[in-house]
PDB file of N, CA and C in Angstrom:
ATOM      1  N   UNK A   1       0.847  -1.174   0.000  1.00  0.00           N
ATOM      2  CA  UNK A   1       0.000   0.000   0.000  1.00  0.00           C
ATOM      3  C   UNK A   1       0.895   1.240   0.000  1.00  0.00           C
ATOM      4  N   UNK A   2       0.770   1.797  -0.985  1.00  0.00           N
ATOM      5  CA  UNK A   2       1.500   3.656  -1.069  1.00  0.00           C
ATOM      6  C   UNK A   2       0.781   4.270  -0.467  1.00  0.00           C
ATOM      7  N   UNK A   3       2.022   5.666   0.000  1.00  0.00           N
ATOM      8  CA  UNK A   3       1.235   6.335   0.833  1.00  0.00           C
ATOM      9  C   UNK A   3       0.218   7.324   0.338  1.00  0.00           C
ATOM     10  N   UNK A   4       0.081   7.500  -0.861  1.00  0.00           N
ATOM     11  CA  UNK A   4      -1.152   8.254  -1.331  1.00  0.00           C
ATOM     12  C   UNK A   4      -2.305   7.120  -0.707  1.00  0.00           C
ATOM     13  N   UNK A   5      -2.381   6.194  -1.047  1.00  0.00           N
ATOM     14  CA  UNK A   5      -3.300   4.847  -0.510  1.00  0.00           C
ATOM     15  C   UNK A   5      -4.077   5.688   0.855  1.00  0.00           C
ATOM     16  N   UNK A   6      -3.024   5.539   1.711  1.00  0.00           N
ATOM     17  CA  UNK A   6      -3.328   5.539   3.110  1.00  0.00           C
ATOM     18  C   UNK A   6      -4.201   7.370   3.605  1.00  0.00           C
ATOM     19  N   UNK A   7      -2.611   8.448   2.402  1.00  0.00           N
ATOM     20  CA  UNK A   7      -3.309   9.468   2.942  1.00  0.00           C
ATOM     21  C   UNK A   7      -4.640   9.650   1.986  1.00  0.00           C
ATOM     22  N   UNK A   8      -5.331   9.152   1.013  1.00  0.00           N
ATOM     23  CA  UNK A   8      -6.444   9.277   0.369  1.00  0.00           C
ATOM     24  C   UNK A   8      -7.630   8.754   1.665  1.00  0.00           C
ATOM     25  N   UNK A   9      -7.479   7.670   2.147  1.00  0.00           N
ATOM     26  CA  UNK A   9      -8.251   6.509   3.410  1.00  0.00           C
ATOM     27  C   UNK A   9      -8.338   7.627   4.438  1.00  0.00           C
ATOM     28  N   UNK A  10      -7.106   8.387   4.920  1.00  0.00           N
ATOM     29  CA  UNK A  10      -7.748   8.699   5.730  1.00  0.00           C
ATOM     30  C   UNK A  10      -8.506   9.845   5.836  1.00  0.00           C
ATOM     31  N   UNK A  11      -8.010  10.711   4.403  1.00  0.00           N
ATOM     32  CA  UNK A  11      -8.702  11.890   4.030  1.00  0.00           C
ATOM     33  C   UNK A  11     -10.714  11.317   4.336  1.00  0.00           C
ATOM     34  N   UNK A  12     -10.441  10.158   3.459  1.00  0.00           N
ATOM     35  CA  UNK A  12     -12.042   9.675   3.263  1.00  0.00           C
ATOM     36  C   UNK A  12     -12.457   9.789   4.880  1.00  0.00           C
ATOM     37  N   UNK A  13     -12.091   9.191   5.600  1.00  0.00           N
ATOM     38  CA  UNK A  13     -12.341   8.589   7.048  1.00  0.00           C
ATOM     39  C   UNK A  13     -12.848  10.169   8.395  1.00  0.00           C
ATOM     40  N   UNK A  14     -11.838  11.561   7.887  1.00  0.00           N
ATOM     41  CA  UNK A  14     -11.951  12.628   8.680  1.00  0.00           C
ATOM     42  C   UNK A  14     -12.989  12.965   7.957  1.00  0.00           C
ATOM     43  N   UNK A  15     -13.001  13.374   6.114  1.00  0.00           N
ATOM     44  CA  UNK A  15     -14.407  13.879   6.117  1.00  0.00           C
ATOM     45  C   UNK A  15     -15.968  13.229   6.521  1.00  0.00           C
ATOM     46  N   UNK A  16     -15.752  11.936   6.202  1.00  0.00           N
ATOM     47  CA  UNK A  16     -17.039  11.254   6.754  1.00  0.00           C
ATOM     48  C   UNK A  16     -17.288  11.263   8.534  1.00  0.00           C
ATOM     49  N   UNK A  17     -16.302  11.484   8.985  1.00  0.00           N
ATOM     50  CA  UNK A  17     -16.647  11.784  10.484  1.00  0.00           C
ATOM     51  C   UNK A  17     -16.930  13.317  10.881  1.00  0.00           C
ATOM     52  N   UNK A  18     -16.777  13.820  10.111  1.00  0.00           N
ATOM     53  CA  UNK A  18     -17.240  15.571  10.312  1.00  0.00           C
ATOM     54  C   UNK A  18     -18.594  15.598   9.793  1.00  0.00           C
ATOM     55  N   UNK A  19     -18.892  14.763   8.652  1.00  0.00           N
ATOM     56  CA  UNK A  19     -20.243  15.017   8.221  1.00  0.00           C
ATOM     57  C   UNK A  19     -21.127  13.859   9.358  1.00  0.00           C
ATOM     58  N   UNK A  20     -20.643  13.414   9.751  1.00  0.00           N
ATOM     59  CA  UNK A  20     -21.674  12.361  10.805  1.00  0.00           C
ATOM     60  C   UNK A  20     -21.549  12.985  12.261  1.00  0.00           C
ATOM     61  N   UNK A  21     -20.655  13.457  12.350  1.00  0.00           N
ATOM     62  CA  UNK A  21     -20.961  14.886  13.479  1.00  0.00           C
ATOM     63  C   UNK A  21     -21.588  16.029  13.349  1.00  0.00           C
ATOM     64  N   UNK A  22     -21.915  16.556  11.925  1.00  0.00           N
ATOM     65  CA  UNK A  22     -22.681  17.586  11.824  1.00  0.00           C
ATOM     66  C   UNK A  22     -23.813  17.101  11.683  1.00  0.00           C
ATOM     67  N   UNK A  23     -24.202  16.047  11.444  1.00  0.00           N
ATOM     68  CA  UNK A  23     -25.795  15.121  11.264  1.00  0.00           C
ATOM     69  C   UNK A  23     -26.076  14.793  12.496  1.00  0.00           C
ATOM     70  N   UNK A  24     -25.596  14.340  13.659  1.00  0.00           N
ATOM     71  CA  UNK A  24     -25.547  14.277  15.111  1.00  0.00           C
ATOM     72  C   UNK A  24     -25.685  15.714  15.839  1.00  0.00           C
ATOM     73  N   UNK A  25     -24.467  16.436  15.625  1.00  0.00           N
ATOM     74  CA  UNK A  25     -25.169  17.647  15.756  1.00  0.00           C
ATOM     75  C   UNK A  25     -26.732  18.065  15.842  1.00  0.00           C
ATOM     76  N   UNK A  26     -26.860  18.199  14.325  1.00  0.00           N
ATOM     77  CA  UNK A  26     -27.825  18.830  14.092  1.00  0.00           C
ATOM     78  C   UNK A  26     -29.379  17.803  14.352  1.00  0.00           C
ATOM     79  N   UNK A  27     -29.269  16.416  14.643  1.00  0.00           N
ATOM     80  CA  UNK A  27     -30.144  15.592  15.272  1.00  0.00           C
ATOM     81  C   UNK A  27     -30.262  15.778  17.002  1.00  0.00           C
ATOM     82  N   UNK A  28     -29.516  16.161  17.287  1.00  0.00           N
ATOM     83  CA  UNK A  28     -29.514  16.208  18.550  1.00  0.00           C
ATOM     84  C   UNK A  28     -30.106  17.924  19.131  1.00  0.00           C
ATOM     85  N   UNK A  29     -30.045  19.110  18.064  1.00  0.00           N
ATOM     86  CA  UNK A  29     -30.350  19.782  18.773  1.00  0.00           C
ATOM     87  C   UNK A  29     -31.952  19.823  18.172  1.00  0.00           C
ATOM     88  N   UNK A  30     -32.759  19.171  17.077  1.00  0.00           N
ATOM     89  CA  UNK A  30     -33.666  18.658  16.827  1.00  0.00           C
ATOM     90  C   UNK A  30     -34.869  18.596  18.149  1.00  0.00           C
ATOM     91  N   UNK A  31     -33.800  17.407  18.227  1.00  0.00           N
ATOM     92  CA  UNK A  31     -35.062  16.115  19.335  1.00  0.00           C
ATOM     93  C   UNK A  31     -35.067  16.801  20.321  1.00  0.00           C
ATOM     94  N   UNK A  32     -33.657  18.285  20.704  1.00  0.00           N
ATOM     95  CA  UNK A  32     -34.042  19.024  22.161  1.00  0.00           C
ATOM     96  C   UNK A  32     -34.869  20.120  21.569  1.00  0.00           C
ATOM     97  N   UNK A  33     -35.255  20.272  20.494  1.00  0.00           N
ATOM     98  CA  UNK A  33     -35.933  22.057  20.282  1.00  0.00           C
ATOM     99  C   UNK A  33     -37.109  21.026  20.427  1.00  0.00           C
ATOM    100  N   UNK A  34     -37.646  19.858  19.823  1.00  0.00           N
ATOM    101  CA  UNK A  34     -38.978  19.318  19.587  1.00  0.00           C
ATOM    102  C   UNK A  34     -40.038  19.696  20.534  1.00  0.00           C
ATOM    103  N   UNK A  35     -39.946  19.664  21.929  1.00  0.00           N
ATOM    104  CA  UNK A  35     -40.491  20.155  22.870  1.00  0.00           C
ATOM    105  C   UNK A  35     -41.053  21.763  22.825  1.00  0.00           C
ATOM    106  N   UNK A  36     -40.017  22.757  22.536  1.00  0.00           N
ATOM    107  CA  UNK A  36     -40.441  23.936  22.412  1.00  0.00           C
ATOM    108  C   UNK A  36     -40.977  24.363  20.890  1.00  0.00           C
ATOM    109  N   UNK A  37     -40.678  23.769  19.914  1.00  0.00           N
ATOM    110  CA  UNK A  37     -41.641  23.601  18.923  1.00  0.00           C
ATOM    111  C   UNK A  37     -42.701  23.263  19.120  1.00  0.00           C
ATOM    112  N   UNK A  38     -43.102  21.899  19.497  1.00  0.00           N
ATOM    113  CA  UNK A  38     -44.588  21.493  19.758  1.00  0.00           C
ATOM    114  C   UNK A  38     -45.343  22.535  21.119  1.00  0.00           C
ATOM    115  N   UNK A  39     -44.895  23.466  21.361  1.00  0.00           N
ATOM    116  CA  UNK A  39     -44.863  24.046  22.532  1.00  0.00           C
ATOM    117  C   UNK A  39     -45.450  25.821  21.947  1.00  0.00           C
ATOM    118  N   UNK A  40     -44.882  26.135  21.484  1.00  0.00           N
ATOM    119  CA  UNK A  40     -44.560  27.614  20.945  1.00  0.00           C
ATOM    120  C   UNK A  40     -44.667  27.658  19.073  1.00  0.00           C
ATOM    121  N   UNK A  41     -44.776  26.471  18.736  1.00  0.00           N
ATOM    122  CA  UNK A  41     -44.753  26.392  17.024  1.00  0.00           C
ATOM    123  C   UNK A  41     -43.677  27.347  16.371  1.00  0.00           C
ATOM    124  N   UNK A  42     -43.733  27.646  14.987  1.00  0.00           N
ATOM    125  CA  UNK A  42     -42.577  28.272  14.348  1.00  0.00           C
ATOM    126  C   UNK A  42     -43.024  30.134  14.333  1.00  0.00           C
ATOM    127  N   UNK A  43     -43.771  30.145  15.222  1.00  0.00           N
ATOM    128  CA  UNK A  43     -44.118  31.752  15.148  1.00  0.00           C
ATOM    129  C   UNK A  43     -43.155  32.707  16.033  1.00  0.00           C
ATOM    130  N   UNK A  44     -42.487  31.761  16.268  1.00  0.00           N
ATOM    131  CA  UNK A  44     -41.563  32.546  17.447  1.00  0.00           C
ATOM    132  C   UNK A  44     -40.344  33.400  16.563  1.00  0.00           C
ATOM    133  N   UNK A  45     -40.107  32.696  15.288  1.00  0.00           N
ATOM    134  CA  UNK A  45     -39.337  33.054  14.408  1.00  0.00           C
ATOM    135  C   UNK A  45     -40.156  34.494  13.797  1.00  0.00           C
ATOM    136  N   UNK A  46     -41.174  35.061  13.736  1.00  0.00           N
ATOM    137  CA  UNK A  46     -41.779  35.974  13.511  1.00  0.00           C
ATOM    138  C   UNK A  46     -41.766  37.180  13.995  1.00  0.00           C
ATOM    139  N   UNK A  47     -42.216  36.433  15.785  1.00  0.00           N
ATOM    140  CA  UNK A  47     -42.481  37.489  16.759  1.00  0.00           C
ATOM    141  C   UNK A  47     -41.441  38.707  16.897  1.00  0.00           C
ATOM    142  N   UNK A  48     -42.342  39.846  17.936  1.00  0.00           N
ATOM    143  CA  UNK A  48     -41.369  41.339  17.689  1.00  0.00           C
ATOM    144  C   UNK A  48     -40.732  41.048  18.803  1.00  0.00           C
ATOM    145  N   UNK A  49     -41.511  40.138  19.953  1.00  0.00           N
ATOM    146  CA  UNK A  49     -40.623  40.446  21.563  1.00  0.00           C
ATOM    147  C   UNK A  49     -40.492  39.724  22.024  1.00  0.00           C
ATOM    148  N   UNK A  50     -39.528  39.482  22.769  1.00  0.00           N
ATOM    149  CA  UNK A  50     -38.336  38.395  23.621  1.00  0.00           C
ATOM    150  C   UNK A  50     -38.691  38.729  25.265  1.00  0.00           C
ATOM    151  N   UNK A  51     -40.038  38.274  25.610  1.00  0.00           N
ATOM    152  CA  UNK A  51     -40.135  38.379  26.994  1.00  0.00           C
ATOM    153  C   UNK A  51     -40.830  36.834  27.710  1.00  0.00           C
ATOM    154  N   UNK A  52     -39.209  35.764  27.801  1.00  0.00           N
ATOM    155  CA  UNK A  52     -39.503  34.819  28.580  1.00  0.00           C
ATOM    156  C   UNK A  52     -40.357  34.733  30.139  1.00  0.00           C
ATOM    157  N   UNK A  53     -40.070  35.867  30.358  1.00  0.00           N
ATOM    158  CA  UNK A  53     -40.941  35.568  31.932  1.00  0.00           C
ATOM    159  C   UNK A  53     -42.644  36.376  31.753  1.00  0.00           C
ATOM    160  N   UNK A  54     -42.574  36.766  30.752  1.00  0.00           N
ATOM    161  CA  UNK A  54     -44.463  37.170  30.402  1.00  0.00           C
ATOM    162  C   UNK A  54     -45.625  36.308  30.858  1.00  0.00           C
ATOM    163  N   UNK A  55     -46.660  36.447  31.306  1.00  0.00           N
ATOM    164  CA  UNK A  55     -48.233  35.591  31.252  1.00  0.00           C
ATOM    165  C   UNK A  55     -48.403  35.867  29.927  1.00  0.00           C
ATOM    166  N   UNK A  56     -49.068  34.722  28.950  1.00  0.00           N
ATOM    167  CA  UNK A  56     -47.957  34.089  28.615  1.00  0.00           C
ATOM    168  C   UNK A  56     -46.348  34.385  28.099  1.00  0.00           C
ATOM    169  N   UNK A  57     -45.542  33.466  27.985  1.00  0.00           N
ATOM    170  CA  UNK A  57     -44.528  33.818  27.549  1.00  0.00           C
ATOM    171  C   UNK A  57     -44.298  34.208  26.174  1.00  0.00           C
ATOM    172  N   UNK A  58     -43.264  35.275  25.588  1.00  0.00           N
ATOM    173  CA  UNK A  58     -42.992  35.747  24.087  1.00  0.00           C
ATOM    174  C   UNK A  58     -41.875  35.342  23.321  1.00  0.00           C
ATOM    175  N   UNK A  59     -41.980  34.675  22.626  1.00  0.00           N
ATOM    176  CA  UNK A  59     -40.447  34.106  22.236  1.00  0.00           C
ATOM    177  C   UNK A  59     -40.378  34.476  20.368  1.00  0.00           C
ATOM    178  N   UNK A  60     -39.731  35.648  20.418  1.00  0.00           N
ATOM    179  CA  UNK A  60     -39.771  36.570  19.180  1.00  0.00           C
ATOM    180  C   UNK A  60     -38.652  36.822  18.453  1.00  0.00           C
ATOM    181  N   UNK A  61     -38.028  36.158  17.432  1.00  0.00           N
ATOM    182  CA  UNK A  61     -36.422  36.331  17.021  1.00  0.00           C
ATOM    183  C   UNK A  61     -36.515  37.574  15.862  1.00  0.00           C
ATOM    184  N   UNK A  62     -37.290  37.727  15.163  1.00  0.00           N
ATOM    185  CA  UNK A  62     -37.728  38.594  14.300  1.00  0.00           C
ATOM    186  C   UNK A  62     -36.204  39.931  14.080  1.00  0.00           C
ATOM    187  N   UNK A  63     -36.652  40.562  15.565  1.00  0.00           N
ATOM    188  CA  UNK A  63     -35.634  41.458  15.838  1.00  0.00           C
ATOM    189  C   UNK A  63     -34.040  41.517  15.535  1.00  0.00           C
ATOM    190  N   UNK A  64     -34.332  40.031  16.449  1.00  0.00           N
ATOM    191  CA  UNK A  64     -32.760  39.378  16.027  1.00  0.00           C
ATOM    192  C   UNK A  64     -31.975  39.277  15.013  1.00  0.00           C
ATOM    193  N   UNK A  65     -32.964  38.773  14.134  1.00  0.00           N
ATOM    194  CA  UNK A  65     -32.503  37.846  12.619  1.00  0.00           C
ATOM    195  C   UNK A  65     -32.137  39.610  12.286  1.00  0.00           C
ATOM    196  N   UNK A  66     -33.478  40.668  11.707  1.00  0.00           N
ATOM    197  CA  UNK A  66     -33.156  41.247  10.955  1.00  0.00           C
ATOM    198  C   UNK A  66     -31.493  42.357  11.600  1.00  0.00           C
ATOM    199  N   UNK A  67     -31.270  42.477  13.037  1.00  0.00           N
ATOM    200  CA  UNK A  67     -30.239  43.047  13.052  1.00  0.00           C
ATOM    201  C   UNK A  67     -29.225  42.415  13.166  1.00  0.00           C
ATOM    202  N   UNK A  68     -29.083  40.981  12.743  1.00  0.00           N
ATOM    203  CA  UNK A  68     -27.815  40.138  12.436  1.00  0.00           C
ATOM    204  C   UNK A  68     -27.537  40.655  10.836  1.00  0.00           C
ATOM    205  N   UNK A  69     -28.722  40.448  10.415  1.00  0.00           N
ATOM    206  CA  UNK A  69     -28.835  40.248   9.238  1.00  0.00           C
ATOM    207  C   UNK A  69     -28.138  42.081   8.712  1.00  0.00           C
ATOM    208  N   UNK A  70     -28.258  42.772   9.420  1.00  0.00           N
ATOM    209  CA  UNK A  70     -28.036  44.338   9.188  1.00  0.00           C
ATOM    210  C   UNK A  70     -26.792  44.218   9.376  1.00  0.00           C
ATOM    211  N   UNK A  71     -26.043  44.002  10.341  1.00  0.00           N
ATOM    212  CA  UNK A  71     -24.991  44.121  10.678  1.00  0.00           C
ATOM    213  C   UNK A  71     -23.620  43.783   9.924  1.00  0.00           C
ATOM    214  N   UNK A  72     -23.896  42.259   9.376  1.00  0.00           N
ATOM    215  CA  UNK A  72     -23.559  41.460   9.041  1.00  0.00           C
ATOM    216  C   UNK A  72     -23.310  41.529   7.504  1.00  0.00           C
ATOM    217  N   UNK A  73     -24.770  41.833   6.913  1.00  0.00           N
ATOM    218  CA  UNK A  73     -24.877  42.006   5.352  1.00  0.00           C
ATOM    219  C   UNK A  73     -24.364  43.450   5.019  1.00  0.00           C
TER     220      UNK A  73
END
């Protein structure tokens, strides 16, 4: 076996473990949002205001996104 052989194997071996960590990742923070999804639905991504301790509570990224999005872009 040459060593292109080996360093090609293991090239294969780091990228497939980064992509099965970003699929784990991203499964795992899934199955923990599932709760506050079935909870709050996708309107929270809408909302204007961010007031967790409210009757009821407000969970509003709206604000967020667009001044990331300002900042950023």
């Amino acid at each position: 076996m040459k060593i292109d052989d080996v360093v090609k194997i293991l090239t294969f071996l780091c990228a497939g473990s980064s992509i099965l960590v970003v699929f784990l990742i991203f499964g795992y923070t899934l199955l923990e949002g599932l709760p506050f999804l079935a909870k709050y639905g996708l309107s929270f991504l809408t909302g204007l205001y961010w007031k967790p301790y409210a009757d009821p509570p407000q969970f509003g990224l709206l604000p967020t996104i667009i001044g990331t999005l300002s900042v950023s872009g």
